[in-house]
Protein backbone atom coordinates (compact mmCIF):
# COMPACT_ATOMS: atom_id res chain seq x y z
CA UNK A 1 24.93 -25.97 7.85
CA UNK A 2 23.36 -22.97 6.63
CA UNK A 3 24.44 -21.21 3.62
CA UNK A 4 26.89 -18.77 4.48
CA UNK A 5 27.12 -19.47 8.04
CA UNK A 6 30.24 -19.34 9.56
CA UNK A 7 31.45 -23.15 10.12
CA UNK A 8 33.10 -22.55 13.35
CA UNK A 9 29.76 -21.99 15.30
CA UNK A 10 27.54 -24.69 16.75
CA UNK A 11 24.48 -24.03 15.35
CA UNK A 12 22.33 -26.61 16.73
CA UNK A 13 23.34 -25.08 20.26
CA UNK A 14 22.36 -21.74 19.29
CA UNK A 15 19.04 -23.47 18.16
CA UNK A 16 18.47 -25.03 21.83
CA UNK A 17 19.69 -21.81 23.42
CA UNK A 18 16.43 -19.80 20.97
CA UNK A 19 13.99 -22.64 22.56
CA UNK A 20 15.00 -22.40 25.81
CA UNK A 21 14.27 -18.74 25.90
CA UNK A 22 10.88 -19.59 24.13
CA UNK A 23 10.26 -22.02 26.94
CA UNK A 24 11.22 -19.21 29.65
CA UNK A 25 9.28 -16.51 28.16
CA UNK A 26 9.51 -12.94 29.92
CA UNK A 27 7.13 -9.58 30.00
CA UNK A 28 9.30 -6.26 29.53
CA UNK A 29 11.17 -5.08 32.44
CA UNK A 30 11.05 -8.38 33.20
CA UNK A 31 13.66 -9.89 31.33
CA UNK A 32 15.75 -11.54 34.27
CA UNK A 33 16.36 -14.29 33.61
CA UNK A 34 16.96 -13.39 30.18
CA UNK A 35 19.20 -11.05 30.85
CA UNK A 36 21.29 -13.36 33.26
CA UNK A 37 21.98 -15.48 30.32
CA UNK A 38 22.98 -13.16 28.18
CA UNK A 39 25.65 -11.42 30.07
CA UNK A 40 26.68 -14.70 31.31
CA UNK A 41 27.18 -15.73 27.76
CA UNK A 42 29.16 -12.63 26.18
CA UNK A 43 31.46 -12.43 29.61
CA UNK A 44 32.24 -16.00 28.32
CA UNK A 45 33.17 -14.82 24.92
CA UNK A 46 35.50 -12.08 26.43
CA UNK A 47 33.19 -9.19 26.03
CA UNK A 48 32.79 -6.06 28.65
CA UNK A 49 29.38 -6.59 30.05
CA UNK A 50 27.30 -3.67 31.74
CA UNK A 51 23.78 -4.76 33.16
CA UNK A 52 21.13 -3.19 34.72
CA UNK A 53 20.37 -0.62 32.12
CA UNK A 54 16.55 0.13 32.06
CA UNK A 55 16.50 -2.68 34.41
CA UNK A 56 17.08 -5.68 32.79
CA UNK A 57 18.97 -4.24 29.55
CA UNK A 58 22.22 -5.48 29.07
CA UNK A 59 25.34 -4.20 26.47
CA UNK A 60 28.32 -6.33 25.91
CA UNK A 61 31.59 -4.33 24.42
CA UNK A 62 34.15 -5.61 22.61
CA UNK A 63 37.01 -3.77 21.41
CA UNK A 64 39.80 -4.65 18.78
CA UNK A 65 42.56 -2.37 17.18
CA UNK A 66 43.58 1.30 17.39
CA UNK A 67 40.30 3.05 15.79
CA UNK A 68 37.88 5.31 17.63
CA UNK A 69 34.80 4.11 15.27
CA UNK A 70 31.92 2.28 16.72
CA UNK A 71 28.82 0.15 15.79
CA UNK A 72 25.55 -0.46 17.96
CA UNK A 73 23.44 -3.85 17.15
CA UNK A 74 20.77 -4.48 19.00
CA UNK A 75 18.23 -7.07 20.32
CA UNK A 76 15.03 -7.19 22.29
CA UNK A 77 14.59 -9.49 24.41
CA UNK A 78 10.76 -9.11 25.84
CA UNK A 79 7.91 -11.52 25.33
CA UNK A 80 4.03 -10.92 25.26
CA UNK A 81 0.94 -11.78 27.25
CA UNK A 82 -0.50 -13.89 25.00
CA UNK A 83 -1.10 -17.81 25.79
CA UNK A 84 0.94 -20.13 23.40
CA UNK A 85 -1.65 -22.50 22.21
CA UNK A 86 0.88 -24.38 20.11
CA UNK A 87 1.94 -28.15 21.10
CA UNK A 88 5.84 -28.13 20.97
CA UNK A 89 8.77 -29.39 23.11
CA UNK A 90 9.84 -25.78 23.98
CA UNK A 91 6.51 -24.59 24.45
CA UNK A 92 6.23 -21.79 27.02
CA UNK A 93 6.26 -22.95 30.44
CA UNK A 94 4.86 -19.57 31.96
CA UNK A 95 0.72 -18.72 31.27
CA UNK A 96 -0.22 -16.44 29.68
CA UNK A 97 3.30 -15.74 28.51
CA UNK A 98 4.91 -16.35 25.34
CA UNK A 99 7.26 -15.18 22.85
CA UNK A 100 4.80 -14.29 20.03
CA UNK A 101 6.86 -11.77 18.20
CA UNK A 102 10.41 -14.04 17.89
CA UNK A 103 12.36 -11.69 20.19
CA UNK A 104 13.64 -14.70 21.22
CA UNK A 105 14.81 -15.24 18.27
CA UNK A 106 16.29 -11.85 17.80
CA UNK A 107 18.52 -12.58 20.94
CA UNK A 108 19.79 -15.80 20.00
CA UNK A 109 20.77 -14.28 16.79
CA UNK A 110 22.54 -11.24 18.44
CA UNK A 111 24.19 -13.70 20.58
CA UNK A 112 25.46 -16.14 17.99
CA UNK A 113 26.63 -13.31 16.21
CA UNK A 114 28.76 -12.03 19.14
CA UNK A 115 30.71 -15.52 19.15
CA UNK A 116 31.27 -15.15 15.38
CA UNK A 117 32.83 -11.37 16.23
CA UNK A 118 34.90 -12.24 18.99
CA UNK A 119 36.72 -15.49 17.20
CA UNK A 120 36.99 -14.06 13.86
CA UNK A 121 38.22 -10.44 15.25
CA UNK A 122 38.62 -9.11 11.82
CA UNK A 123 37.18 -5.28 12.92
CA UNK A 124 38.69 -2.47 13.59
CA UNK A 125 36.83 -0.45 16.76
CA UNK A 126 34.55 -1.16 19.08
CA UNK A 127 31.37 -3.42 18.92
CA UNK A 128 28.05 -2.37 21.12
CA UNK A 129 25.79 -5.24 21.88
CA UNK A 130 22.85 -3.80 22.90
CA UNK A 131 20.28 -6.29 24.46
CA UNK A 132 16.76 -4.30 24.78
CA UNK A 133 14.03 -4.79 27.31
CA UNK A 134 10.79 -4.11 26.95
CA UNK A 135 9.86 -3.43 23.16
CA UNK A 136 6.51 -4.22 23.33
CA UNK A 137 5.13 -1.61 26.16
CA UNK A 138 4.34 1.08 23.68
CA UNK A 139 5.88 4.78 24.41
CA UNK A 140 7.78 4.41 27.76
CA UNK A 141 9.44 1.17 26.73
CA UNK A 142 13.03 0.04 26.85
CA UNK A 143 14.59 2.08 23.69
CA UNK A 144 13.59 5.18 25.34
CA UNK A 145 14.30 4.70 29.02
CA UNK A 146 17.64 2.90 27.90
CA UNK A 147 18.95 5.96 26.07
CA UNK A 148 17.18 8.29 28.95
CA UNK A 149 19.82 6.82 31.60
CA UNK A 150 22.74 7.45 29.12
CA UNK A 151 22.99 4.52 26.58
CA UNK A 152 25.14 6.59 23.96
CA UNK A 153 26.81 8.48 26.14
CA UNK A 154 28.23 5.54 27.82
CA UNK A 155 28.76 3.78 24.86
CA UNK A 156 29.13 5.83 21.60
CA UNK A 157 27.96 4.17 18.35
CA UNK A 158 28.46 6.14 14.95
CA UNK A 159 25.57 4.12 13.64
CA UNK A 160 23.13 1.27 15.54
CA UNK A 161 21.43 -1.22 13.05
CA UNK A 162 18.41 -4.03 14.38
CA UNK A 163 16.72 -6.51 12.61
CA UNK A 164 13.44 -8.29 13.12
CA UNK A 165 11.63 -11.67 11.40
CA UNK A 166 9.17 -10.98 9.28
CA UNK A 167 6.91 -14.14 8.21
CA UNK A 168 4.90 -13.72 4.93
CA UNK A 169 8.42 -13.43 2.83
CA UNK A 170 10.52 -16.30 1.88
CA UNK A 171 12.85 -17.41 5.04
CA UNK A 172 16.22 -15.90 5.16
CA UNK A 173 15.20 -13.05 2.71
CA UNK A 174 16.66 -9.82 3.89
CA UNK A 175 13.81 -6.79 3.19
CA UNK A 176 15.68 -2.61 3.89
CA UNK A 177 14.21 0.40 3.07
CA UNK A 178 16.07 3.94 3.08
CA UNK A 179 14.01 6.54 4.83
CA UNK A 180 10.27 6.10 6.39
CA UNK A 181 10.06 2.18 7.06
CA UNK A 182 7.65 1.89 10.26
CA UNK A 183 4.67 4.48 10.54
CA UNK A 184 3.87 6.56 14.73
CA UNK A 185 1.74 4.76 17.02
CA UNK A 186 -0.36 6.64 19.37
CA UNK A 187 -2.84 5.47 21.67
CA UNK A 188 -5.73 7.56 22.33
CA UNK A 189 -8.63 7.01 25.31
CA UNK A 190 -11.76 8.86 25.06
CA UNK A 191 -14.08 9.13 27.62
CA UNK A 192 -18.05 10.06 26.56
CA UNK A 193 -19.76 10.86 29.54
CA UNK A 194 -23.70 11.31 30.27
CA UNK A 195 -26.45 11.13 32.01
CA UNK A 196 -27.69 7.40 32.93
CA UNK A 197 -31.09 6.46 33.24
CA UNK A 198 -33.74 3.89 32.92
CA UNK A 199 -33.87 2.47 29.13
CA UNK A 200 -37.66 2.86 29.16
CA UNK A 201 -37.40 6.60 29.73
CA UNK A 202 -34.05 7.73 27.37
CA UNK A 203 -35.46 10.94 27.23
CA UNK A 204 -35.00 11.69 30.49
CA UNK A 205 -31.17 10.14 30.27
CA UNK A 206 -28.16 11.79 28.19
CA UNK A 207 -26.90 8.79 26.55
CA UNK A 208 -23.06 8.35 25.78
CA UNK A 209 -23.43 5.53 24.05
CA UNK A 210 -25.46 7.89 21.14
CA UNK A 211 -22.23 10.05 21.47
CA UNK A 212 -19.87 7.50 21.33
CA UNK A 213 -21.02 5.89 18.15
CA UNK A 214 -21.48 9.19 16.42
CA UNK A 215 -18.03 9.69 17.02
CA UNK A 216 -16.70 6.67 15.53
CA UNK A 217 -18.31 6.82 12.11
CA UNK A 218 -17.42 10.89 12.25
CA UNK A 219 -13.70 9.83 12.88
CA UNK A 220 -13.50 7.57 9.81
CA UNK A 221 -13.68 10.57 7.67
CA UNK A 222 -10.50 11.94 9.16
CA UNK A 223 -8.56 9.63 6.98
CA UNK A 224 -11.16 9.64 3.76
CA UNK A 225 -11.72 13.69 3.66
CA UNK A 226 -9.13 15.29 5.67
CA UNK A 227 -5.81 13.38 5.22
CA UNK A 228 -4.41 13.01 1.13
CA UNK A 229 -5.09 9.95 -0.31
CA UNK A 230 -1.85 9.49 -1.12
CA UNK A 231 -0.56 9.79 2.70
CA UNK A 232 -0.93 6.36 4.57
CA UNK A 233 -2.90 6.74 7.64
CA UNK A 234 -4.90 4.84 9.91
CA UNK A 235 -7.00 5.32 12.54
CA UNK A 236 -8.62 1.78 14.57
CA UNK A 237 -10.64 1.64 17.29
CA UNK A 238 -10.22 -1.42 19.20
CA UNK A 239 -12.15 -1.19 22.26
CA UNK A 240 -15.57 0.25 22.73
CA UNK A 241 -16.68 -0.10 26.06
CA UNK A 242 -20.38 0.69 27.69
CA UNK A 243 -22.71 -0.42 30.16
CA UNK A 244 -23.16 -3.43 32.56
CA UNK A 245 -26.99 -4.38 31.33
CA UNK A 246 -29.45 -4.13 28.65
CA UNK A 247 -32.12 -1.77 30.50
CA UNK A 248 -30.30 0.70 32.02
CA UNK A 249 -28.86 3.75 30.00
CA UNK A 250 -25.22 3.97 30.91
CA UNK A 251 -23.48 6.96 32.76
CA UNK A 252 -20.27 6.90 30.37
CA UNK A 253 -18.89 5.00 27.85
CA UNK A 254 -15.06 4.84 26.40
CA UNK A 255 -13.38 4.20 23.18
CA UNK A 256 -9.58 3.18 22.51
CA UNK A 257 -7.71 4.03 19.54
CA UNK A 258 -5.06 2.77 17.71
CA UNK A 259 -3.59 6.10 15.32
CA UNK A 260 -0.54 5.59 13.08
CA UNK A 261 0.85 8.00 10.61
CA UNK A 262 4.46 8.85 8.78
CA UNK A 263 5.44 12.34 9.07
CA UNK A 264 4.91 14.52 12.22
CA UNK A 265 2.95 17.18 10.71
CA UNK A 266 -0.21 14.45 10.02
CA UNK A 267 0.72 13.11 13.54
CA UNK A 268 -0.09 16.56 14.40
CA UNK A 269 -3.42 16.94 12.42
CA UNK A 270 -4.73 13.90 13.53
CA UNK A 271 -4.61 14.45 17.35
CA UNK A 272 -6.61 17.95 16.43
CA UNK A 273 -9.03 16.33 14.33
CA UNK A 274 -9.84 13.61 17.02
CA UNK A 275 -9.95 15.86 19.58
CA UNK A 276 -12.29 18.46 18.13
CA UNK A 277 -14.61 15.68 16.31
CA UNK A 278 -15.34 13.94 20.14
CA UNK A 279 -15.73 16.88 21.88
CA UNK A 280 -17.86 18.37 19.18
CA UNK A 281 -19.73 15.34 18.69
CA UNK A 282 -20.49 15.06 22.30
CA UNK A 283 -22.10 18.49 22.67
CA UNK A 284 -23.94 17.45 19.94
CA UNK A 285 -25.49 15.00 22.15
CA UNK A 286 -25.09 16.78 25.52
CA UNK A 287 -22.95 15.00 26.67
CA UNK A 288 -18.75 15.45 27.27
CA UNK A 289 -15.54 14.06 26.01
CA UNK A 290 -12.30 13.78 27.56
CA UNK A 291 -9.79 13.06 25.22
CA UNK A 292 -6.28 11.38 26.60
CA UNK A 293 -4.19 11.37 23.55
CA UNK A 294 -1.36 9.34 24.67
CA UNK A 295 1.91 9.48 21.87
CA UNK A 296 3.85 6.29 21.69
CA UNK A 297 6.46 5.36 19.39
CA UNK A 298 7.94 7.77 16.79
CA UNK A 299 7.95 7.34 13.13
CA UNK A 300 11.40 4.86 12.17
CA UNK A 301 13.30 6.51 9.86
CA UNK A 302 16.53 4.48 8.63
CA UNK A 303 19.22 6.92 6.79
CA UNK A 304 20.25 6.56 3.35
CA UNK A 305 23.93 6.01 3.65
CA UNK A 306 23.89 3.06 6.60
CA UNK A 307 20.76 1.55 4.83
CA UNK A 308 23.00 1.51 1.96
CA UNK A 309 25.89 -0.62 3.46
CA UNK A 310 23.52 -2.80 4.86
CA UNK A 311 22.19 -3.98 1.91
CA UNK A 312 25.84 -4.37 -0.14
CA UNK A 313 26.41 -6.43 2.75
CA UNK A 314 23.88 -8.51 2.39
CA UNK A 315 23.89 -8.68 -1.67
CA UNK A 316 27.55 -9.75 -0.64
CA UNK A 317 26.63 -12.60 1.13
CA UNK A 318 23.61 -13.74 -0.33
CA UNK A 319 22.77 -12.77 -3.56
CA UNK A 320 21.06 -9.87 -5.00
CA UNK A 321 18.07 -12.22 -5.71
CA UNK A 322 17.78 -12.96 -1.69
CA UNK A 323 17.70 -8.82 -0.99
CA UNK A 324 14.92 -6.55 -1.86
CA UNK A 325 16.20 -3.07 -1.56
CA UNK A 326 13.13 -1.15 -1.48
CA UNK A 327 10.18 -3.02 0.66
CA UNK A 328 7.05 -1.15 1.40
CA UNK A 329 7.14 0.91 4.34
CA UNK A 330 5.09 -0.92 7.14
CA UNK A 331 2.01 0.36 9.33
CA UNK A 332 3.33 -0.93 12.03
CA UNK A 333 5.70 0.27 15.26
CA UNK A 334 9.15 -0.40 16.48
CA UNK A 335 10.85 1.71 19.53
CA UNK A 336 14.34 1.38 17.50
CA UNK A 337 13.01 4.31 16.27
CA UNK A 338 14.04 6.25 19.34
CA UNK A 339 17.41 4.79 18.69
CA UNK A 340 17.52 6.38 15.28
CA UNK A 341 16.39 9.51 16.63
CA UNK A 342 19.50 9.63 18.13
CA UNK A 343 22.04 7.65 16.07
CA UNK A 344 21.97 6.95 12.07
CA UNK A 345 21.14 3.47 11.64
CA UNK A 346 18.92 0.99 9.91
CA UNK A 347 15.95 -1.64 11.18
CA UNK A 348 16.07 -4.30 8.60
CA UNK A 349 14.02 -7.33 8.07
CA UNK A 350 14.46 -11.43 7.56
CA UNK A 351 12.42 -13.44 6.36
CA UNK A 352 10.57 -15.51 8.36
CA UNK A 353 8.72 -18.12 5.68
CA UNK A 354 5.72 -17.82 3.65
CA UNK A 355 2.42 -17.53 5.69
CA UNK A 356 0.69 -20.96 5.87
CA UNK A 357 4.26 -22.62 4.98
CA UNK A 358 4.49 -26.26 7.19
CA UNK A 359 7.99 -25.40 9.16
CA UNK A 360 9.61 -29.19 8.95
CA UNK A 361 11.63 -28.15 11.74
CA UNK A 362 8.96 -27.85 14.12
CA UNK A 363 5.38 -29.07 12.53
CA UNK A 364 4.42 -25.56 12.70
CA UNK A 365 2.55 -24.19 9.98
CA UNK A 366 3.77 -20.03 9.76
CA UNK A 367 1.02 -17.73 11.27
CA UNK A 368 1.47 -13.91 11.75
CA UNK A 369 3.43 -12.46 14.83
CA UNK A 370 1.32 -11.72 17.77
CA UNK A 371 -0.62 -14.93 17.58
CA UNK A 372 -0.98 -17.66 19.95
CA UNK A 373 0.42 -20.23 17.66
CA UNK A 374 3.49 -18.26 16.12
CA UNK A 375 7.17 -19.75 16.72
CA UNK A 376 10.52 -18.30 15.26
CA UNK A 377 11.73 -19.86 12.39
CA UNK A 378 15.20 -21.08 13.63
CA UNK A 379 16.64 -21.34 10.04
CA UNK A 380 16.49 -17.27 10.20
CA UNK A 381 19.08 -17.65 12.82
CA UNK A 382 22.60 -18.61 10.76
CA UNK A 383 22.06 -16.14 8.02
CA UNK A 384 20.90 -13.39 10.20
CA UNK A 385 23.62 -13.98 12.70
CA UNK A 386 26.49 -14.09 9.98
CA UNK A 387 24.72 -10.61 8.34
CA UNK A 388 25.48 -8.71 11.85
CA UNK A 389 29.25 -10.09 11.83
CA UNK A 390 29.56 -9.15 8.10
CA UNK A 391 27.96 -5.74 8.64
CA UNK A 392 30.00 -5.37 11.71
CA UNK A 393 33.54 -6.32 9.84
CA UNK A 394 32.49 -3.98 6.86
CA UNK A 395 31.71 -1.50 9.16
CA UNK A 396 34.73 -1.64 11.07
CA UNK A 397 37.47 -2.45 8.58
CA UNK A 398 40.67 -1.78 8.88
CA UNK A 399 41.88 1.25 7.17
């Protein structure tokens, strides 16, 4: 048994539950059979259980006491279109599908935590499950469309807290941090488009491809001459696409962008700067640039006082020396942050093990999420599942 897991739950069940969700792995939207489970499972533990939101999102309810104060947790549930190349019994079963981000995890923690909550009972309010489709789709996914069709109107939380594994700190560790924790992530498509011709006569062409490149070195300087220093930005592109042969002087070419910032003002800037820099440097080069700046996730912002009885919570139960209260903000996205646009809250991390660690359980040596041979670590599962019932009866306690 895990330290500071509740005795009463069956751990090793909870385990096989995580891997057969790994083995069943589901794109967002998706999430059926998922979904099916899970609202199968918390009807079982005497929970209210509305489905169908977004689709496949699912909340399970479960009230106790007189009080009219509320908590949101939440899970998502979606997997990726990546192919699992690792060679383990609960390997995923669909191609070109796996869960390379542990959001299987995530609900098998959620879920063992909602049998903890309903046996012990020691809250006083109501408890919002909230099982999320769809996490990884970028702008339009779950978080949003979830509270677009009336997620906390239907079911009122005074705060909503999620967590998510994090491998490259020790497993188990919990990692908060009050204000800015995940930076904006915008996708942006430019189109260069030109003349094509014959490569032996360029002169007689108007080559994108000229335009194109121009426009990548030019939008490096965004972040080295235009942006502070001391304000974290980046700008990636990760697809430059031109051409179909060697001789012949394409008619267009197109770049894709990856843009994250952390306040809304550089978010601003930057879509200006990019904008002006490719159509500029495409006149340059007489040729044109359409620009489809496409905003995705929002910067997550936890606030100060629910970040704050997160981590006392989870000094409580595990030590100060097992809590960092202050981890570096992250480049990265999360659609939670929609959530705490509308609700206070706080996105927390656990540790998922050191990268290049050898997992005993599993023979699995921890990579990076995202990658074709990353697997949850399911000794995350007891201490993160026995955080969310801790939080919840702190939250909640009787007054």
């Amino acid at each position: 048994m895990t330290r500071n897991s509740d005795p009463v739950i069956d751990w090793d069940a909870y385990i096989a539950l995580r891997r057969d969700i790994h083995r069943h792995p589901e794109l967002g939207f998706e999430e059926f059979r998922t979904a099916r489970m899970v609202a199968d499972r918390l009807r079982t533990l005497g929970y209210d259980v509305a489905e169908g939101i977004a689709g496949t999102g699912v909340v399970g309810t479960l009230r106790h006491g007189d009080s009219g104060r509320s908590i949101g947790l939440r899970a998502d549930m979606d997997a990726l279109p990546i192919q699992e190349s690792n060679r383990i019994e609960w390997a995923s079963q669909v191609p070109g599908t796996m869960h390379a981000c542990g959001h299987d995890g995530h609900t098998a923690i959620l879920l063992a935590a909602a049998e903890i909550i309903a046996r012990r009972r020691n809250f006083d309010g109501t408890v919002h499950l909230i099982f999320q489709p769809a996490e990884e789709l970028g702008g339009g996914g779950g978080a949003r469309r979830m509270i677009e069709e009336g997620l906390f109107e239907r079911f009122p939380c005074d705060a909503v807290f999620a967590l998510h594994n994090m491998p490259g700190w020790p497993t188990g560790k919990f990692l908060f941090r009050a204000g800015a924790m995940m930076a904006s992530s915008d996708r942006v498509v430019i189109t260069f488009t030109g003349r094509g011709g014959h490569a032996a006569v360029p002169h007689r062409a108007v080559d994108p491809t000229v335009a194109a490149a121009s426009a990548i070195m030019a939008l490096q300087t965004i972040v080295s001459r235009n942006i502070d220093p001391l304000d974290s930005v980046v700008i990636s592109i990760g697809k430059l696409e031109a051409g179909a042969t060697y001789n012949v002087i394409p008619g267009s070419a197109r770049l894709e962008l990856s843009v994250r910032a952390f306040s809304p003002e550089i978010r601003d800037e930057l879509e200006a700067r990019i904008r002006r820099i490719c159509t500029l440097q495409a006149e340059s080069y007489g040729a044109t640039a359409e620009v489809d700046y496409q905003r995705g996730y929002p910067m997550l912002i936890n606030t100060a006082d629910e970040t704050g009885v997160a981590i006392d919570v989870a000094r409580r139960i595990f030590g100060a020396e097992n809590v960092q209260a202050e981890t570096e903000p992250l480049m990265g996205s999360e659609d939670f942050a929609y959530m705490l646009q509308e609700r206070p809250g706080c996105y927390l991390l656990v540790g998922n093990g050191m990268i290049g660690e050898l997992d005993p359980g599993s023979g699995l040596t921890h990579c990076m999420v995202h990658n074709p041979g990353y697997d949850f670590n399911d000794a995350c599962l007891a201490p993160a599942a026995t955080f969310w019932s801790e939080l919840t009866a702190q939250w909640l306690a009787p007054r």
